[in-house]
N, C-alpha and C. Protein backbone atom coordinates (compact mmCIF):
# COMPACT_ATOMS: atom_id res chain seq x y z
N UNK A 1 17.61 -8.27 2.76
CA UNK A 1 16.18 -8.15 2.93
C UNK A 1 15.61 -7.13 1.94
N UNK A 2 16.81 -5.94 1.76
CA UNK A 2 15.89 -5.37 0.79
C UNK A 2 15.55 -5.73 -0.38
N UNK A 3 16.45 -6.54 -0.55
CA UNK A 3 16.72 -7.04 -2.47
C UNK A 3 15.37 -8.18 -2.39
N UNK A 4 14.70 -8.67 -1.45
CA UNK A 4 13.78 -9.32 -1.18
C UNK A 4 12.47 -8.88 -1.74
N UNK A 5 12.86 -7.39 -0.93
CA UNK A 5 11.45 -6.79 -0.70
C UNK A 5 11.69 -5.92 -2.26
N UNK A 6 12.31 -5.79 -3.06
CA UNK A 6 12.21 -4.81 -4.30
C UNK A 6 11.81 -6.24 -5.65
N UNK A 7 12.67 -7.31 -5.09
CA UNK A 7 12.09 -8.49 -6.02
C UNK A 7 10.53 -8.86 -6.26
N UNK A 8 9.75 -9.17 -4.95
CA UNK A 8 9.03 -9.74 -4.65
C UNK A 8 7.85 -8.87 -4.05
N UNK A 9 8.54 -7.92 -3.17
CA UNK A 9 7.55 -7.21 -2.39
C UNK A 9 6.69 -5.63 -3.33
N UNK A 10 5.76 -4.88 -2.64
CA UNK A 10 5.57 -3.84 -3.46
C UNK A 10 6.47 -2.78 -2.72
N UNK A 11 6.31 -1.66 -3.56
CA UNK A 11 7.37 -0.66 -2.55
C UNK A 11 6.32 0.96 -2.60
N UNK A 12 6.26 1.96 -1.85
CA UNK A 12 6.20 2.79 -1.99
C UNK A 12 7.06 4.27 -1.30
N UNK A 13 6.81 5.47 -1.52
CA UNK A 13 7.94 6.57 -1.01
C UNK A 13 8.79 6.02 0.30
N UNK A 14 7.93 5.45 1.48
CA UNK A 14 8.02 5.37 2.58
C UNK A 14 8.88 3.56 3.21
N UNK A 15 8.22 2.73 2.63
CA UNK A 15 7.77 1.17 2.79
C UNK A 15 8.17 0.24 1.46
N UNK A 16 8.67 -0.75 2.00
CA UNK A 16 8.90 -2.34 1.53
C UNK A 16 7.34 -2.94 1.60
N UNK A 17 6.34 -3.66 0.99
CA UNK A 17 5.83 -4.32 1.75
C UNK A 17 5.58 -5.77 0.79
N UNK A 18 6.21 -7.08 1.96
CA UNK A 18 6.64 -8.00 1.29
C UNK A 18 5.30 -8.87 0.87
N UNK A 19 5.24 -9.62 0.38
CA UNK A 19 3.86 -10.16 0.59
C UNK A 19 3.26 -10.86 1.29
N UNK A 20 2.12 -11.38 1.67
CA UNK A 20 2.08 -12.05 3.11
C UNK A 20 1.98 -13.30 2.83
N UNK A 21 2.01 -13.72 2.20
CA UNK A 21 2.55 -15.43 1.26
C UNK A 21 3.84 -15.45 1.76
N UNK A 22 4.70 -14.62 1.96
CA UNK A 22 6.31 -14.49 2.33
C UNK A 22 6.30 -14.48 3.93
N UNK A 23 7.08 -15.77 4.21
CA UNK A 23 6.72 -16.66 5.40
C UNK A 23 8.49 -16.60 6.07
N UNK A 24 9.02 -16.47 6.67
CA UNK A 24 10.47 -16.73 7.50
C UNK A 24 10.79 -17.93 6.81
N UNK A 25 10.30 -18.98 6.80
CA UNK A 25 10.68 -20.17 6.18
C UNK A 25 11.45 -19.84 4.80
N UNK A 26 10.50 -19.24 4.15
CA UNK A 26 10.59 -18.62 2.48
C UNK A 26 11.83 -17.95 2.12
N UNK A 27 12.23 -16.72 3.39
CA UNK A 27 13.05 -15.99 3.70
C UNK A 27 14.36 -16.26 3.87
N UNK A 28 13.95 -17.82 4.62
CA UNK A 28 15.08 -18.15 5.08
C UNK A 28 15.75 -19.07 3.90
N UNK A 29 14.69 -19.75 3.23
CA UNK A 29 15.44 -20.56 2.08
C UNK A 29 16.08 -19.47 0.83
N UNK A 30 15.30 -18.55 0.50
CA UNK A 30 16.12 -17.62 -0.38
C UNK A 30 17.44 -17.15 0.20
N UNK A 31 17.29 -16.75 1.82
CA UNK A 31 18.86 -16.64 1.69
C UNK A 31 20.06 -17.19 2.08
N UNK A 32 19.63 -18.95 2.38
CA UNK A 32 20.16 -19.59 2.39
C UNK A 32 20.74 -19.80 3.92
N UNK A 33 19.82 -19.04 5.04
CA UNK A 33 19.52 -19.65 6.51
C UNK A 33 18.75 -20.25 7.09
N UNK A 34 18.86 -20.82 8.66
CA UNK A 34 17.64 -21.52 8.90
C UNK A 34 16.78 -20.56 9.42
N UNK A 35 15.51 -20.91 9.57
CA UNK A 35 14.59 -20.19 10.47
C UNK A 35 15.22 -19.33 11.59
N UNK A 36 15.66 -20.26 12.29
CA UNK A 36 15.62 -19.86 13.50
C UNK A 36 16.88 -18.62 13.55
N UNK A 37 17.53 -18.36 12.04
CA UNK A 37 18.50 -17.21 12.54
C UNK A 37 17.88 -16.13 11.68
N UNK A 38 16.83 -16.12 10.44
CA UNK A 38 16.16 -15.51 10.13
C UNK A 38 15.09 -14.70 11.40
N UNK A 39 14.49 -15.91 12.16
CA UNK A 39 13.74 -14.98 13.32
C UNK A 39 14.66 -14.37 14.10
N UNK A 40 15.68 -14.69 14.78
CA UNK A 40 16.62 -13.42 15.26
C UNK A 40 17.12 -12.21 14.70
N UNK A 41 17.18 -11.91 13.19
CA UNK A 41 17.36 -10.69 12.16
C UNK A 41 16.92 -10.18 12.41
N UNK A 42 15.03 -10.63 12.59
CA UNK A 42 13.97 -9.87 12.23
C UNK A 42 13.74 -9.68 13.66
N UNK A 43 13.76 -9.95 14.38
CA UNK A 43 13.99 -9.04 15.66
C UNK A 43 14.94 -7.59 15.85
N UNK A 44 16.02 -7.95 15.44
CA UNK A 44 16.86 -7.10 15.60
C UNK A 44 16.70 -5.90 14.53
N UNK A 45 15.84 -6.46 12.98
CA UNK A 45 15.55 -5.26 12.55
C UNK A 45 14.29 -4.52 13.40
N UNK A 46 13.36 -5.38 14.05
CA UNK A 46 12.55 -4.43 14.71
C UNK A 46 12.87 -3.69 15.67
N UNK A 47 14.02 -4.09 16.20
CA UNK A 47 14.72 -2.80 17.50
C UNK A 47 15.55 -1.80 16.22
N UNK A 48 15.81 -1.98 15.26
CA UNK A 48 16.74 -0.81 14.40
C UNK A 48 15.02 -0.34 14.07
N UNK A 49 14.11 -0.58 13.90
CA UNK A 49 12.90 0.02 13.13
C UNK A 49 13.50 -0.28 11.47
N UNK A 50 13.78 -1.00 11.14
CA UNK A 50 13.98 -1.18 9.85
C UNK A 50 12.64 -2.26 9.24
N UNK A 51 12.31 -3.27 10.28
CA UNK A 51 11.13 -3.80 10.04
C UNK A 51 10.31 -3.47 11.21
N UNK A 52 9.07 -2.69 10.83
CA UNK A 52 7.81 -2.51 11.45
C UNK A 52 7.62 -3.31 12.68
N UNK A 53 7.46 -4.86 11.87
CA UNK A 53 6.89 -6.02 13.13
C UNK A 53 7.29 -7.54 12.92
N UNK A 54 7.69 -8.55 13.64
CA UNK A 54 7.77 -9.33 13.36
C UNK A 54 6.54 -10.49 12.79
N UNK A 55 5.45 -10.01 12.50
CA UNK A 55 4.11 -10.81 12.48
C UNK A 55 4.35 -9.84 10.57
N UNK A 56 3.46 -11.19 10.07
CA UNK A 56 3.17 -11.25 8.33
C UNK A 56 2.26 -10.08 8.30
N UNK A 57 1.85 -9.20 7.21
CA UNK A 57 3.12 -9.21 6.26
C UNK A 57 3.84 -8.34 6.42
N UNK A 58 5.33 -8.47 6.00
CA UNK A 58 6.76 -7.96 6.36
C UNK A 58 6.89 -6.50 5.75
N UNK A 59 6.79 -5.56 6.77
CA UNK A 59 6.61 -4.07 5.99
C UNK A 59 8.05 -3.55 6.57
N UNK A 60 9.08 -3.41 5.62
CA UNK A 60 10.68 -2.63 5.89
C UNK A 60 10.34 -0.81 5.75
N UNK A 61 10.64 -0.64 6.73
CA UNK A 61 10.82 0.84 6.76
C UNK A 61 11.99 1.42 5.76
N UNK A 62 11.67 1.73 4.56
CA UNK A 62 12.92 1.82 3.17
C UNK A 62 13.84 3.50 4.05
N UNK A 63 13.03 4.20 4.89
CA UNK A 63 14.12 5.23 4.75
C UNK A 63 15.10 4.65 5.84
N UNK A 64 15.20 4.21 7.10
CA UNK A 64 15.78 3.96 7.96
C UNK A 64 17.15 2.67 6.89
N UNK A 65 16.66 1.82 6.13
CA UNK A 65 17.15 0.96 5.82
C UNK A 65 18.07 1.65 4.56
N UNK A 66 17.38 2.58 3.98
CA UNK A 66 18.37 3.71 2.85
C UNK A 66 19.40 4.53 3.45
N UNK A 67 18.81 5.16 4.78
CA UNK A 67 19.43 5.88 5.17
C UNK A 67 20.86 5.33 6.46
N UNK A 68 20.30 4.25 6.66
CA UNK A 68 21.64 3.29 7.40
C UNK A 68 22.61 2.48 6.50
N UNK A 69 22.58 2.38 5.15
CA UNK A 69 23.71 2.00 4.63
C UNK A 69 23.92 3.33 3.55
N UNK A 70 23.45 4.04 3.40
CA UNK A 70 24.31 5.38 2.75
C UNK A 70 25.12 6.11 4.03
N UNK A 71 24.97 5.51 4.89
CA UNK A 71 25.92 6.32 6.31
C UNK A 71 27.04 5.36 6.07
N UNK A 72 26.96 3.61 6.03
CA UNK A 72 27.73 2.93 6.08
C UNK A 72 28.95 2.52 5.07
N UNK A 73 28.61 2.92 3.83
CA UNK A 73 29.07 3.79 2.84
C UNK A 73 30.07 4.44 2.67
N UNK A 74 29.93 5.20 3.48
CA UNK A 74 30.56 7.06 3.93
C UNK A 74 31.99 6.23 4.65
């Protein structure tokens, strides 16, 4: 998702934000799932807080999402 959101989306200190043209469908064909397991991700990033909300447009919380794979990393 992030490589999504640095391709496509804008970014600033804080935030991913994808564009709102960028639809689950979209999401799901770039990464080569269906919908319906793309909308379960994006749930589960909204309980990690890695994504804001499940409703357009797709704003990733970059520190939670920086800071959970430089732990994973380690």
């Amino acid at each position: 998702m992030e490589k999504i959101a640095i391709n496509f989306g804008v970014e600033d200190q804080d935030y991913y934000y994808l564009p709102k043209e960028m639809t689950t469908r979209i999401v799901a064909n770039y990464c080569n799932c269906n919908v319906n397991t793309i909308t379960k991700i994006f749930k589960e990033f909204v309980a990690k807080e890695f994504l804001l909300s499940t409703s357009k447009p797709y704003i990733l919380n970059r520190k939670k999402i920086e800071g959970y794979f430089s732990i994973s990393k380690e």
